[in-house]
C-alpha atoms as a PDB file:
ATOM      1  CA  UNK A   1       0.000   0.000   0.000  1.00  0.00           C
ATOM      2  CA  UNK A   2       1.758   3.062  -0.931  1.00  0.00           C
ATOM      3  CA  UNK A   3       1.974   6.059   1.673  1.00  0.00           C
ATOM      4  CA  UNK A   4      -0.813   8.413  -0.281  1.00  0.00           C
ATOM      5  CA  UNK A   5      -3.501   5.281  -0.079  1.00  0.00           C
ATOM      6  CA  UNK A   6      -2.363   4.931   3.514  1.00  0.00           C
ATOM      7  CA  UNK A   7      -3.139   8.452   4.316  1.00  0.00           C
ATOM      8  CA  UNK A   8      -6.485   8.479   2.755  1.00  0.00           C
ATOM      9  CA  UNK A   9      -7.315   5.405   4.608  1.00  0.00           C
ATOM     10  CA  UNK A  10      -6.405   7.024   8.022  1.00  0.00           C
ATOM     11  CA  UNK A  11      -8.151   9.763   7.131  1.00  0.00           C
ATOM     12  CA  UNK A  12     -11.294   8.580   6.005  1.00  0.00           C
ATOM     13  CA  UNK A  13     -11.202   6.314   9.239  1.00  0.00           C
ATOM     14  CA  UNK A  14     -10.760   9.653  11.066  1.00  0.00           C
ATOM     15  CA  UNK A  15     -13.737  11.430   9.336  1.00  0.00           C
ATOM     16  CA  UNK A  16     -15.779   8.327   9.695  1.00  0.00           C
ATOM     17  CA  UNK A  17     -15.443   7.915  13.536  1.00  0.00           C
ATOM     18  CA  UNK A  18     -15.793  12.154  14.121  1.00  0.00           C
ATOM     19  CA  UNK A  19     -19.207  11.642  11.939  1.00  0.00           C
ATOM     20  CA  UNK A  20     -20.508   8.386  14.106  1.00  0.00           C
ATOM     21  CA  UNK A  21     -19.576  10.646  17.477  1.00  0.00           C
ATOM     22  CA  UNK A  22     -21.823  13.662  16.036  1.00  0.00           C
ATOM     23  CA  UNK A  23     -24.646  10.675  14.949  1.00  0.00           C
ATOM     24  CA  UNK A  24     -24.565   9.847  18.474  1.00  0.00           C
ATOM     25  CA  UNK A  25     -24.842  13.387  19.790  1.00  0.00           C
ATOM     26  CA  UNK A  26     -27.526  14.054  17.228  1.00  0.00           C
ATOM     27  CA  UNK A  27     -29.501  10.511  18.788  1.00  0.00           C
ATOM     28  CA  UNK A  28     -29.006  11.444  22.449  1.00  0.00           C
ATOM     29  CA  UNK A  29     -30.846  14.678  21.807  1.00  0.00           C
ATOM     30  CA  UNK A  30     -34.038  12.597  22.168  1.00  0.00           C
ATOM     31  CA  UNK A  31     -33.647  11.950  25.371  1.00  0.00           C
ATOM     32  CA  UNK A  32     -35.033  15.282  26.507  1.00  0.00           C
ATOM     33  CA  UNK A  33     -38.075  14.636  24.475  1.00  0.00           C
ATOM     34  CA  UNK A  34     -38.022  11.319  26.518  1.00  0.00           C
ATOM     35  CA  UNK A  35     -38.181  13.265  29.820  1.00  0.00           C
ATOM     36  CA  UNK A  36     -40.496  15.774  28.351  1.00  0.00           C
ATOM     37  CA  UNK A  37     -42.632  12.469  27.586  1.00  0.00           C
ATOM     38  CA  UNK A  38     -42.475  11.005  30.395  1.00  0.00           C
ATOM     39  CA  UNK A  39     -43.472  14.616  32.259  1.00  0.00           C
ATOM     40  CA  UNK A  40     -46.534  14.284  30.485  1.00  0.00           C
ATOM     41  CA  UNK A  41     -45.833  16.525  27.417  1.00  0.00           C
ATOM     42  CA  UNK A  42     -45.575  14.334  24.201  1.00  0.00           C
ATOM     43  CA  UNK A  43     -43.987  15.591  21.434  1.00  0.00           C
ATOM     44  CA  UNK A  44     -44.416  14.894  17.608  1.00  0.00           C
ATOM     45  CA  UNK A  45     -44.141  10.940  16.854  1.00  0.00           C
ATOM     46  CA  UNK A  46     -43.252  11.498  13.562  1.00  0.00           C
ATOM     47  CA  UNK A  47     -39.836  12.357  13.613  1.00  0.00           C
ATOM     48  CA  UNK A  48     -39.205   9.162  16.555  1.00  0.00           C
ATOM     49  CA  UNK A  49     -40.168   6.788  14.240  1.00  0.00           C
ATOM     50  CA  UNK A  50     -38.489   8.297  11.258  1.00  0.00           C
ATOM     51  CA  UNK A  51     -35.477   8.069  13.507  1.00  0.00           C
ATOM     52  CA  UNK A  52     -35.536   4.617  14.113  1.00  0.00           C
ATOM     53  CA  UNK A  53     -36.582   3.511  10.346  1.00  0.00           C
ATOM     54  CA  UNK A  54     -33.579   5.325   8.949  1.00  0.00           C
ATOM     55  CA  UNK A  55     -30.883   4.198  12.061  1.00  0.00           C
ATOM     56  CA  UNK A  56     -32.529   0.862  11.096  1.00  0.00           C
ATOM     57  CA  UNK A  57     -31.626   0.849   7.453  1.00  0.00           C
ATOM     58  CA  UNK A  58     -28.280   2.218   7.721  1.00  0.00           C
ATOM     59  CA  UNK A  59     -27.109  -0.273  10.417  1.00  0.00           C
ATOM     60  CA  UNK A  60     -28.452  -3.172   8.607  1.00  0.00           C
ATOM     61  CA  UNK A  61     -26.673  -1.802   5.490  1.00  0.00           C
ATOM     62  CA  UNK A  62     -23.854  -1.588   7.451  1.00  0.00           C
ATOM     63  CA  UNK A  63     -24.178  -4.675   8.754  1.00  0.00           C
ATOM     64  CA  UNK A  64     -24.250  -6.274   5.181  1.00  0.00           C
ATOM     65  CA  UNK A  65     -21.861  -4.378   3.175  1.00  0.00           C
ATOM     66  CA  UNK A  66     -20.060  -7.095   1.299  1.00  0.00           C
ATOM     67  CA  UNK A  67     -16.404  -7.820   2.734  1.00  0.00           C
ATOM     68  CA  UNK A  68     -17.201  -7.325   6.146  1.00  0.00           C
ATOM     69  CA  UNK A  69     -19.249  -4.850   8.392  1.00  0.00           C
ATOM     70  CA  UNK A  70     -18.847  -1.126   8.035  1.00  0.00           C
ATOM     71  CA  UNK A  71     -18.436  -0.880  12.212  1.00  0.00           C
ATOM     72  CA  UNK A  72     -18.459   3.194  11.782  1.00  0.00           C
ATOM     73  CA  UNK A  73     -22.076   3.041  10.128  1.00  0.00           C
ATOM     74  CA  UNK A  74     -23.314   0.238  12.128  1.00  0.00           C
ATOM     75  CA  UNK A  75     -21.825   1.954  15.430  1.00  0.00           C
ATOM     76  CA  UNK A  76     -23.337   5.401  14.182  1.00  0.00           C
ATOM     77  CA  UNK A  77     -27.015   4.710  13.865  1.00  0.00           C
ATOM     78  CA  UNK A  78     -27.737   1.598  16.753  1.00  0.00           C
ATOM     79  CA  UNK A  79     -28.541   4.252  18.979  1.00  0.00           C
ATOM     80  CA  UNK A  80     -30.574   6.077  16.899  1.00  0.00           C
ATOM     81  CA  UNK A  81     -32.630   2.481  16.862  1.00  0.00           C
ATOM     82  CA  UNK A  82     -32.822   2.239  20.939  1.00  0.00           C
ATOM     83  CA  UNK A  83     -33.756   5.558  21.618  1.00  0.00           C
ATOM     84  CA  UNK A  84     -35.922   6.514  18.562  1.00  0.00           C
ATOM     85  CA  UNK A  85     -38.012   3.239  19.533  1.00  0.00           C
ATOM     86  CA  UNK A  86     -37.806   4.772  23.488  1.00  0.00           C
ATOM     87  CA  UNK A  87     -38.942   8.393  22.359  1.00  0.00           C
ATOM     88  CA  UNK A  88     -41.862   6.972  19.713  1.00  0.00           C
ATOM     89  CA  UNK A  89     -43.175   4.325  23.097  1.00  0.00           C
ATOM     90  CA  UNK A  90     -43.252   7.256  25.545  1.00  0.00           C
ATOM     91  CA  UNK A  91     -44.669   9.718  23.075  1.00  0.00           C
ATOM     92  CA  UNK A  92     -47.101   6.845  22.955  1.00  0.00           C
ATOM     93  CA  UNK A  93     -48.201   6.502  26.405  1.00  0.00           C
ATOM     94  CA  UNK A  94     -47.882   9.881  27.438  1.00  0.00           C
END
């Protein structure tokens, strides 16, 4: 592997993990709507459930991208699966 391929590698590996740590960010913001739920003021349950259909398809794209797993896309969007399912159920019974 020559040095320029190595450095593009490392680099895209770089951008890729900074991207999943923003995804996460970006996911954990639901948890206030969570608390705001549970407090007995539901939000919209439209954008929870759009949440966890896209974090769905991207992890199980990730999961099955030929080779072997793409961990950064996989490891980006699961929690956008637990907690848009959490934010859509307490939207739900609140």
């Amino acid at each position: 592997m020559t040095e320029a391929v190595q450095g593009d590698s490392v680099w895209r590996s770089r951008v890729g993990w900074f991207a999943t740590a923003m995804a996460i960010i970006m996911y954990s913001s639901s948890i206030q709507q969570i608390l705001l739920n549970l407090d007995g003021h539901p939000g919209s349950l439209m954008l929870p459930i759009a949440t966890c259909i896209n974090a769905t398809a991207w992890t199980c794209y990730g999961a099955m991208k030929k080779g072997k797993p793409d961990w950064i896309i996989v490891t980006s969007n699961v929690p956008g699966i637990v907690l848009g399912a959490v934010t859509a159920i307490t939207t739900i019974a609140a």
